[in-house]
PDB file of N, CA and C in Angstrom:
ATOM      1  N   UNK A   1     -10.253  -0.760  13.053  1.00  0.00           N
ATOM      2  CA  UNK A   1     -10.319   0.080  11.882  1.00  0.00           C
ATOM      3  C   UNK A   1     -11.755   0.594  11.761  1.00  0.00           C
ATOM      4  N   UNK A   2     -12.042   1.959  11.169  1.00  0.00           N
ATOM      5  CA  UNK A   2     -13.361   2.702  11.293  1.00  0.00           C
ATOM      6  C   UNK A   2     -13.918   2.270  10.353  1.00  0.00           C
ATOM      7  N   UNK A   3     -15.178   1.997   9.876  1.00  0.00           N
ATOM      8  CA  UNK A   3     -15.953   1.856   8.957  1.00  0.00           C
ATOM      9  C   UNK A   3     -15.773   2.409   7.572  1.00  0.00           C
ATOM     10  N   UNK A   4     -15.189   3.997   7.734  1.00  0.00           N
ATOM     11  CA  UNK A   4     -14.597   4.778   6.834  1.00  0.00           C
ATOM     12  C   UNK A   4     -13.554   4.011   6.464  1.00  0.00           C
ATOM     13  N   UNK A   5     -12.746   3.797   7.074  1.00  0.00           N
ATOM     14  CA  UNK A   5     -11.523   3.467   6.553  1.00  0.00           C
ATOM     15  C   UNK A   5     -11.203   1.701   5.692  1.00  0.00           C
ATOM     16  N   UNK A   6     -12.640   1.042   6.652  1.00  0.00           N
ATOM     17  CA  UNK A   6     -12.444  -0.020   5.886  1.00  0.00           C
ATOM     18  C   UNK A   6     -13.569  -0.130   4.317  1.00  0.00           C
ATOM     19  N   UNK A   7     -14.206   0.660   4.462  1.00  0.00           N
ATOM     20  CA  UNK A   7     -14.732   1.504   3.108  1.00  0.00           C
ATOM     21  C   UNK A   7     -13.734   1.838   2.063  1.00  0.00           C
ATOM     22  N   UNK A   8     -13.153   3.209   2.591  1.00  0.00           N
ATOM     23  CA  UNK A   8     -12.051   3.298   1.542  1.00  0.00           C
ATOM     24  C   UNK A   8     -10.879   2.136   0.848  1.00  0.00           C
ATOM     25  N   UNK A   9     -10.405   1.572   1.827  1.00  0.00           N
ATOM     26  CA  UNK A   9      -9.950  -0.109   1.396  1.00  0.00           C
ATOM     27  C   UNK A   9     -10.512  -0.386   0.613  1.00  0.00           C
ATOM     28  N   UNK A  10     -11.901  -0.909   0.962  1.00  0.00           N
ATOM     29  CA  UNK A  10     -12.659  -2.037  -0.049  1.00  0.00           C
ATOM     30  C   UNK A  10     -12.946  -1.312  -1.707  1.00  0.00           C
ATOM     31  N   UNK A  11     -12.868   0.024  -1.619  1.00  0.00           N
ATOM     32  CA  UNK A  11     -12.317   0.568  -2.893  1.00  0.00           C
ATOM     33  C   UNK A  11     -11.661   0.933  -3.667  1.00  0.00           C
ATOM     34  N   UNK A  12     -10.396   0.528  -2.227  1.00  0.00           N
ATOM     35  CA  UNK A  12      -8.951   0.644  -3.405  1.00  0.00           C
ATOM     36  C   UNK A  12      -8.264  -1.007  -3.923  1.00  0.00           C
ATOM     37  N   UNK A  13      -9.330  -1.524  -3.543  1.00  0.00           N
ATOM     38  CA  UNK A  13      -8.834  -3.422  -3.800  1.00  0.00           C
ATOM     39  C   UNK A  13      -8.608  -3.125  -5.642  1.00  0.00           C
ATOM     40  N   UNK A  14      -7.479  -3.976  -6.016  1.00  0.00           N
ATOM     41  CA  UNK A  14      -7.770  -4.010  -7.543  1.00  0.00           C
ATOM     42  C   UNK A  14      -6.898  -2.430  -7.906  1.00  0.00           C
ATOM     43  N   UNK A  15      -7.016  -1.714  -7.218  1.00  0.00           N
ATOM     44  CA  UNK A  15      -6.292  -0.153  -7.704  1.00  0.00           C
ATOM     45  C   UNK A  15      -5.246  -0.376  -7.461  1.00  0.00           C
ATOM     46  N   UNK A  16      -4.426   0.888  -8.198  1.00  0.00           N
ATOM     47  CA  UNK A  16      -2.618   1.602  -7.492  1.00  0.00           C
ATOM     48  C   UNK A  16      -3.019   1.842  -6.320  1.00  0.00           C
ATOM     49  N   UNK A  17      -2.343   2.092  -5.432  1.00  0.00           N
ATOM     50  CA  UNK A  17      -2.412   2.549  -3.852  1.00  0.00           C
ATOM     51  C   UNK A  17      -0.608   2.731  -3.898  1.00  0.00           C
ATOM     52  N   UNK A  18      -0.366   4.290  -3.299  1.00  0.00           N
ATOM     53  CA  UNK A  18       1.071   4.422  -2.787  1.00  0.00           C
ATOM     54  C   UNK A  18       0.849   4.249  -1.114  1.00  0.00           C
ATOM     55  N   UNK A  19       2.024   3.283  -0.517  1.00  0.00           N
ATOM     56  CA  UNK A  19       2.059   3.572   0.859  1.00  0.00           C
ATOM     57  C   UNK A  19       3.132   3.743   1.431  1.00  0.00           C
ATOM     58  N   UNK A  20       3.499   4.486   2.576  1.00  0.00           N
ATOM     59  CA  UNK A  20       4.808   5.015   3.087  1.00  0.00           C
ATOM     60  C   UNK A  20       5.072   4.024   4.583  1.00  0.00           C
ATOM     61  N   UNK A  21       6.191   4.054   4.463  1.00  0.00           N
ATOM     62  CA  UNK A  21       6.380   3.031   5.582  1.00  0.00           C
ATOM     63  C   UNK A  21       7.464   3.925   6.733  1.00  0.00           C
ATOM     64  N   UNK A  22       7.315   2.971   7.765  1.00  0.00           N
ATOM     65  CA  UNK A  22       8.366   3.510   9.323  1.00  0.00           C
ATOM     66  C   UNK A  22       9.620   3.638   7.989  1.00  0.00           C
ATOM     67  N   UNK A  23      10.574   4.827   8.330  1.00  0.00           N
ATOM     68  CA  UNK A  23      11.848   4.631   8.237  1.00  0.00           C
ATOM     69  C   UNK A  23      11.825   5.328   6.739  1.00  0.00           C
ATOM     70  N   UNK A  24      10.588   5.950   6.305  1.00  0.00           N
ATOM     71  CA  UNK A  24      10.864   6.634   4.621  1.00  0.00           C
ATOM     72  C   UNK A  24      10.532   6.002   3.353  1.00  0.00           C
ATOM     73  N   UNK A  25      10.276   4.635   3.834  1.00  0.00           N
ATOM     74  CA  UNK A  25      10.096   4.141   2.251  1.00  0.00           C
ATOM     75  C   UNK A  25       9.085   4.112   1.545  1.00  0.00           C
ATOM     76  N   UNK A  26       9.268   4.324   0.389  1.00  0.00           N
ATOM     77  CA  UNK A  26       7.857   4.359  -0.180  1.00  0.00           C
ATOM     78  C   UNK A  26       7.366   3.615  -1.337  1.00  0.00           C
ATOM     79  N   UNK A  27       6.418   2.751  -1.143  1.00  0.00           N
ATOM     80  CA  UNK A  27       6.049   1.849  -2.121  1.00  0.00           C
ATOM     81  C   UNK A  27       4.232   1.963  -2.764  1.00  0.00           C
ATOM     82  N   UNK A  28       4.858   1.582  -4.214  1.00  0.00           N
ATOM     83  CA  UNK A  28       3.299   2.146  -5.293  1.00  0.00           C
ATOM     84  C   UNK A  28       3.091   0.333  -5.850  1.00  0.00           C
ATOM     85  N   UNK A  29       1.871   0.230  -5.578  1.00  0.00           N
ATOM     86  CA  UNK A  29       1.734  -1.277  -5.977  1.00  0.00           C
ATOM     87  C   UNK A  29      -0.162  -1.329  -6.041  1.00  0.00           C
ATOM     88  N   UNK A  30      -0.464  -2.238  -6.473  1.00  0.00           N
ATOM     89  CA  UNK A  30      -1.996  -2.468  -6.949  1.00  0.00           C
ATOM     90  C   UNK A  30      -2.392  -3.672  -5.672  1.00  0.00           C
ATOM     91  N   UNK A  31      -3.545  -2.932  -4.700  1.00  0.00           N
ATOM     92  CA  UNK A  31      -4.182  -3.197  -3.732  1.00  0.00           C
ATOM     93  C   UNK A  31      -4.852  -4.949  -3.845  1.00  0.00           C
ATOM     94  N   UNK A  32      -4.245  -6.218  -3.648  1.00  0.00           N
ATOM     95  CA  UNK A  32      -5.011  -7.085  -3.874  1.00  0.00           C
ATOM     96  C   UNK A  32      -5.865  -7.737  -2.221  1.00  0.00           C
ATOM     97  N   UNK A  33      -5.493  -7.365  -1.087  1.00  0.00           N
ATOM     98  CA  UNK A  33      -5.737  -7.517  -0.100  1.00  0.00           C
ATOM     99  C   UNK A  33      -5.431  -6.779   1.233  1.00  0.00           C
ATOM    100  N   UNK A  34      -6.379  -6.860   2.341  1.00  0.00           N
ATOM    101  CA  UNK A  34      -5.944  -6.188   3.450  1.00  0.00           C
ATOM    102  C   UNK A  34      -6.792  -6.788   4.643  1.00  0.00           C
ATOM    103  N   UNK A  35      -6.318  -6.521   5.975  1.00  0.00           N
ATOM    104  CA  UNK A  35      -7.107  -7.343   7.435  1.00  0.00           C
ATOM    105  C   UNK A  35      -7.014  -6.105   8.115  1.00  0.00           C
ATOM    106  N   UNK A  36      -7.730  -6.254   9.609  1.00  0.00           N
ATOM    107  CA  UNK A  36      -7.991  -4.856  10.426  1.00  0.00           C
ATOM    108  C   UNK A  36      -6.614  -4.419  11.111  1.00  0.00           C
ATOM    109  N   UNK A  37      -5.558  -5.181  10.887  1.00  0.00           N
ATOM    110  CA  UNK A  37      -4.307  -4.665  11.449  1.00  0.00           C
ATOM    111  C   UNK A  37      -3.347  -3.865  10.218  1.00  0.00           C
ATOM    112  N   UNK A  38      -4.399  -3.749   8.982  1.00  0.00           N
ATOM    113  CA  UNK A  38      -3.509  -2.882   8.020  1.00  0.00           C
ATOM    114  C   UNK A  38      -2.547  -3.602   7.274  1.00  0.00           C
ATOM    115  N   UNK A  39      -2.201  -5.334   7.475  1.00  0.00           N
ATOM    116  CA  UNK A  39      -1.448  -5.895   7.147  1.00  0.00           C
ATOM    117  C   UNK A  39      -1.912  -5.432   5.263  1.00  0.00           C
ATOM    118  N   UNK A  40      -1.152  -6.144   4.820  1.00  0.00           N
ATOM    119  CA  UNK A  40      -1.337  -5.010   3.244  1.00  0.00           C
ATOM    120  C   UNK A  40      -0.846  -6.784   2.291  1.00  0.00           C
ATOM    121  N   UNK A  41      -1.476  -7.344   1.221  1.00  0.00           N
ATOM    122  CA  UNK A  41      -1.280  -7.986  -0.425  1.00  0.00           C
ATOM    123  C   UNK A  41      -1.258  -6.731  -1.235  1.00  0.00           C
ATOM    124  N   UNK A  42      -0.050  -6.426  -1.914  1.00  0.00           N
ATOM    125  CA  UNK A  42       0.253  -5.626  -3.569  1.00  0.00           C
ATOM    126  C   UNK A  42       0.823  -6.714  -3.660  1.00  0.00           C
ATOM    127  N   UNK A  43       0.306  -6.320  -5.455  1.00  0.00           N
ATOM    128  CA  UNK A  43       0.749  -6.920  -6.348  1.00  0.00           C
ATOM    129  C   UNK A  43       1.507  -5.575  -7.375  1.00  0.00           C
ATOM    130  N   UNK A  44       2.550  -6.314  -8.322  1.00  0.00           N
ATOM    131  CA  UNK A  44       3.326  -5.449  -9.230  1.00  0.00           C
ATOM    132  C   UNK A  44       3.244  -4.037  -8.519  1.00  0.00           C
ATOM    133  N   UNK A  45       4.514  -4.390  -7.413  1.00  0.00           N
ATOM    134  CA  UNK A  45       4.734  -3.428  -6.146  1.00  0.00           C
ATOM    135  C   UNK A  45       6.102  -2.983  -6.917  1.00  0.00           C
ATOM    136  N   UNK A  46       6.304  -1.413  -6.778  1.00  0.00           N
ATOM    137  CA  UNK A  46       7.629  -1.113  -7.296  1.00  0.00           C
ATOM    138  C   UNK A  46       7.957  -0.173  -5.875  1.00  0.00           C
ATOM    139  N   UNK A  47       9.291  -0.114  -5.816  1.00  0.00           N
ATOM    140  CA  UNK A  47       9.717   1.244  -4.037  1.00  0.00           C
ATOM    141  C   UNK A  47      10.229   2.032  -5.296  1.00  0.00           C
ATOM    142  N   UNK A  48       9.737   3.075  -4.276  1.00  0.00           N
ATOM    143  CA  UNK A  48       9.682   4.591  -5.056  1.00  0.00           C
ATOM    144  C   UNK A  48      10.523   5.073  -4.356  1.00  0.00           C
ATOM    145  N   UNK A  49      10.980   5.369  -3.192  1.00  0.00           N
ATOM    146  CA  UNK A  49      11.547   5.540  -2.212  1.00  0.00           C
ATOM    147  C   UNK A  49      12.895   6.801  -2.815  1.00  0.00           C
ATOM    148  N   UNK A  50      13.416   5.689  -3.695  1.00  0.00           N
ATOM    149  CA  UNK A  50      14.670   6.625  -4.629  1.00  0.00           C
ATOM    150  C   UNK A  50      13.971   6.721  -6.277  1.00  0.00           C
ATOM    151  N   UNK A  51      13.427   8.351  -6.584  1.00  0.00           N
ATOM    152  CA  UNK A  51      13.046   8.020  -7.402  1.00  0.00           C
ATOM    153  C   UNK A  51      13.530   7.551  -8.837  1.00  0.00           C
ATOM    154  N   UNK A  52      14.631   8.111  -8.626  1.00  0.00           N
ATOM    155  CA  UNK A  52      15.591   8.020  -9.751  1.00  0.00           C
ATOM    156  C   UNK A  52      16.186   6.565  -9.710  1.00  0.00           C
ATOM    157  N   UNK A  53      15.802   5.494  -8.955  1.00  0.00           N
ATOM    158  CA  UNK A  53      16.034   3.962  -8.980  1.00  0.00           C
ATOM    159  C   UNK A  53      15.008   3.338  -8.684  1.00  0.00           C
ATOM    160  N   UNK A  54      14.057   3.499  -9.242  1.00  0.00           N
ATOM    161  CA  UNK A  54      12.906   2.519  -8.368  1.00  0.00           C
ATOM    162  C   UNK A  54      13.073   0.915  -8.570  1.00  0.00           C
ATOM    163  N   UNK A  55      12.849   0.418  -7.894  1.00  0.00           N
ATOM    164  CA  UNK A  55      12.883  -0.957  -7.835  1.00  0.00           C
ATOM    165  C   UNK A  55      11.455  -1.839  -7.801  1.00  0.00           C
ATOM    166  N   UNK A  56      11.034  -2.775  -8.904  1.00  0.00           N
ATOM    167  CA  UNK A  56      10.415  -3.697  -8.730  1.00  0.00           C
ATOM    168  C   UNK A  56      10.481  -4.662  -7.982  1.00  0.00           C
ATOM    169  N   UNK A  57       9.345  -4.983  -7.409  1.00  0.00           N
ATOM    170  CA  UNK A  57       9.601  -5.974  -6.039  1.00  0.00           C
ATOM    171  C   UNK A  57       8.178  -6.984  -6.497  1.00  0.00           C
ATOM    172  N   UNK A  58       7.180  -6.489  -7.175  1.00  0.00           N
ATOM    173  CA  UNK A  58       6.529  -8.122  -7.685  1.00  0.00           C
ATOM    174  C   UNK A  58       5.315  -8.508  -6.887  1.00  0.00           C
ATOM    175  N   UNK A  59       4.960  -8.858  -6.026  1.00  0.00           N
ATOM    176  CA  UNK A  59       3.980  -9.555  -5.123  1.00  0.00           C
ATOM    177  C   UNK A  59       4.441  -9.826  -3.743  1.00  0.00           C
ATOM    178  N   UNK A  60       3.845  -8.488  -2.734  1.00  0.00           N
ATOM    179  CA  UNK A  60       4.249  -8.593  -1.359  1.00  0.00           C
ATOM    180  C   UNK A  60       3.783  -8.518  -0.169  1.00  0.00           C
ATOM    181  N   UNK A  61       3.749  -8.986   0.795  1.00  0.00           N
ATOM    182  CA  UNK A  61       3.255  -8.209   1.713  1.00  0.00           C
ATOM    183  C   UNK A  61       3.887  -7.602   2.675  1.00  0.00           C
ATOM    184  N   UNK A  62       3.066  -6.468   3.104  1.00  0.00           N
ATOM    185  CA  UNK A  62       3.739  -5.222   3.947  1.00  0.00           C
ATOM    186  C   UNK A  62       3.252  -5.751   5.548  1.00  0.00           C
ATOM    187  N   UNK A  63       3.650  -5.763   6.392  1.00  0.00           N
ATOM    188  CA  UNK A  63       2.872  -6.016   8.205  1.00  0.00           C
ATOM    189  C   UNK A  63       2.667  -4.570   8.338  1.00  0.00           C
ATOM    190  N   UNK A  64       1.523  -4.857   8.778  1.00  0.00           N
ATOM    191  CA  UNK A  64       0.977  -3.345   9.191  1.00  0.00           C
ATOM    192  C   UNK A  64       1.584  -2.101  10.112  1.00  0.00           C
ATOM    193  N   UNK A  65       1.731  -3.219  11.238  1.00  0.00           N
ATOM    194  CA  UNK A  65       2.729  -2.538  11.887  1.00  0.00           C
ATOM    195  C   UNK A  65       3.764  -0.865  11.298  1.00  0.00           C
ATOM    196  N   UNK A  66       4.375  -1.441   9.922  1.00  0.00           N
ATOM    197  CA  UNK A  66       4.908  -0.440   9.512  1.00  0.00           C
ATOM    198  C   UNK A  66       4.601   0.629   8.346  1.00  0.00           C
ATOM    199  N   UNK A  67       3.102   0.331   8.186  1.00  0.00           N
ATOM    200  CA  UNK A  67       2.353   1.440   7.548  1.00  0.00           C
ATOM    201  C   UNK A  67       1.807   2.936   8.031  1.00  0.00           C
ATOM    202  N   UNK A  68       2.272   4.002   7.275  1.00  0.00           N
ATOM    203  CA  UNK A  68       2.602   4.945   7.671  1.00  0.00           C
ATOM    204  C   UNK A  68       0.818   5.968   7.718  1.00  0.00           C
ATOM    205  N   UNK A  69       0.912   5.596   6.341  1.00  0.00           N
ATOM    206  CA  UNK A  69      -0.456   6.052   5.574  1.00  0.00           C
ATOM    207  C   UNK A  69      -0.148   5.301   4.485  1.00  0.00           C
ATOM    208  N   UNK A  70      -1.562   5.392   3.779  1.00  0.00           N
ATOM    209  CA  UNK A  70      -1.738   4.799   2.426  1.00  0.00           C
ATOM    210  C   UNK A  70      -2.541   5.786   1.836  1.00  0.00           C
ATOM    211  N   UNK A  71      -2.501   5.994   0.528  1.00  0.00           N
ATOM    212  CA  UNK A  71      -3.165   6.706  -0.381  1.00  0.00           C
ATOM    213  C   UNK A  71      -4.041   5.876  -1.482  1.00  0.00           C
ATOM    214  N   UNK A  72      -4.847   6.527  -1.053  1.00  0.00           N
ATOM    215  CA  UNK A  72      -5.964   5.640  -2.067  1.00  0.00           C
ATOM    216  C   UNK A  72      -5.840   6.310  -3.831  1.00  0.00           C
ATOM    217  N   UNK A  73      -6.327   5.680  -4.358  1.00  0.00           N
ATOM    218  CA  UNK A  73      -6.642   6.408  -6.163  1.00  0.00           C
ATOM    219  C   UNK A  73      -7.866   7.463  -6.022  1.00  0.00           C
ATOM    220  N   UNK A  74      -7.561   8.527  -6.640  1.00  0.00           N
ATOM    221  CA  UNK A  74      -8.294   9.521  -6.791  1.00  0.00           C
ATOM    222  C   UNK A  74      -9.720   8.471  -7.001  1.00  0.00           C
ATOM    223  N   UNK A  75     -10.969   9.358  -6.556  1.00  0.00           N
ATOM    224  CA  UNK A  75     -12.511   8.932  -6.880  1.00  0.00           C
ATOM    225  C   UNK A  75     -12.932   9.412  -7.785  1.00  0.00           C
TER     226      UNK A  75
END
């Protein structure tokens, strides 16, 4: 991971962060951890995926592997 990128991380710790995963899904949850393989800790994670059903999912982790992008909180 680039310096940039583990920068931007270390400033979205504690924030919302939306991230999209292999296969469409999409989940909005508050950044409590991350390692150089992108593996991903949210907390009070909801899938957005369907917006008109979103689902709470609570405290999770994502394997990096299937992170698409992540969006950080506006600066």
């Amino acid at each position: 991971m680039s310096e940039m990128t583990t920068k931007i991380m270390e400033e979205s710790l504690g924030k919302i962060v939306l991230v999209r995963l292999r296969g469409g899904r999409k989940l909005r949850g508050k950044l409590k951890g991350f390692d150089q393989h992108l593996n991903l800790v949210l907390e009070e994670t909801e899938d957005t995926t369907d917006v008109e059903n979103v689902k709470k999912l609570g405290a999770i982790i994502v394997r990096g592997d299937n992170v698409v992008i992540i969006s950080p909180p506006p600066r």
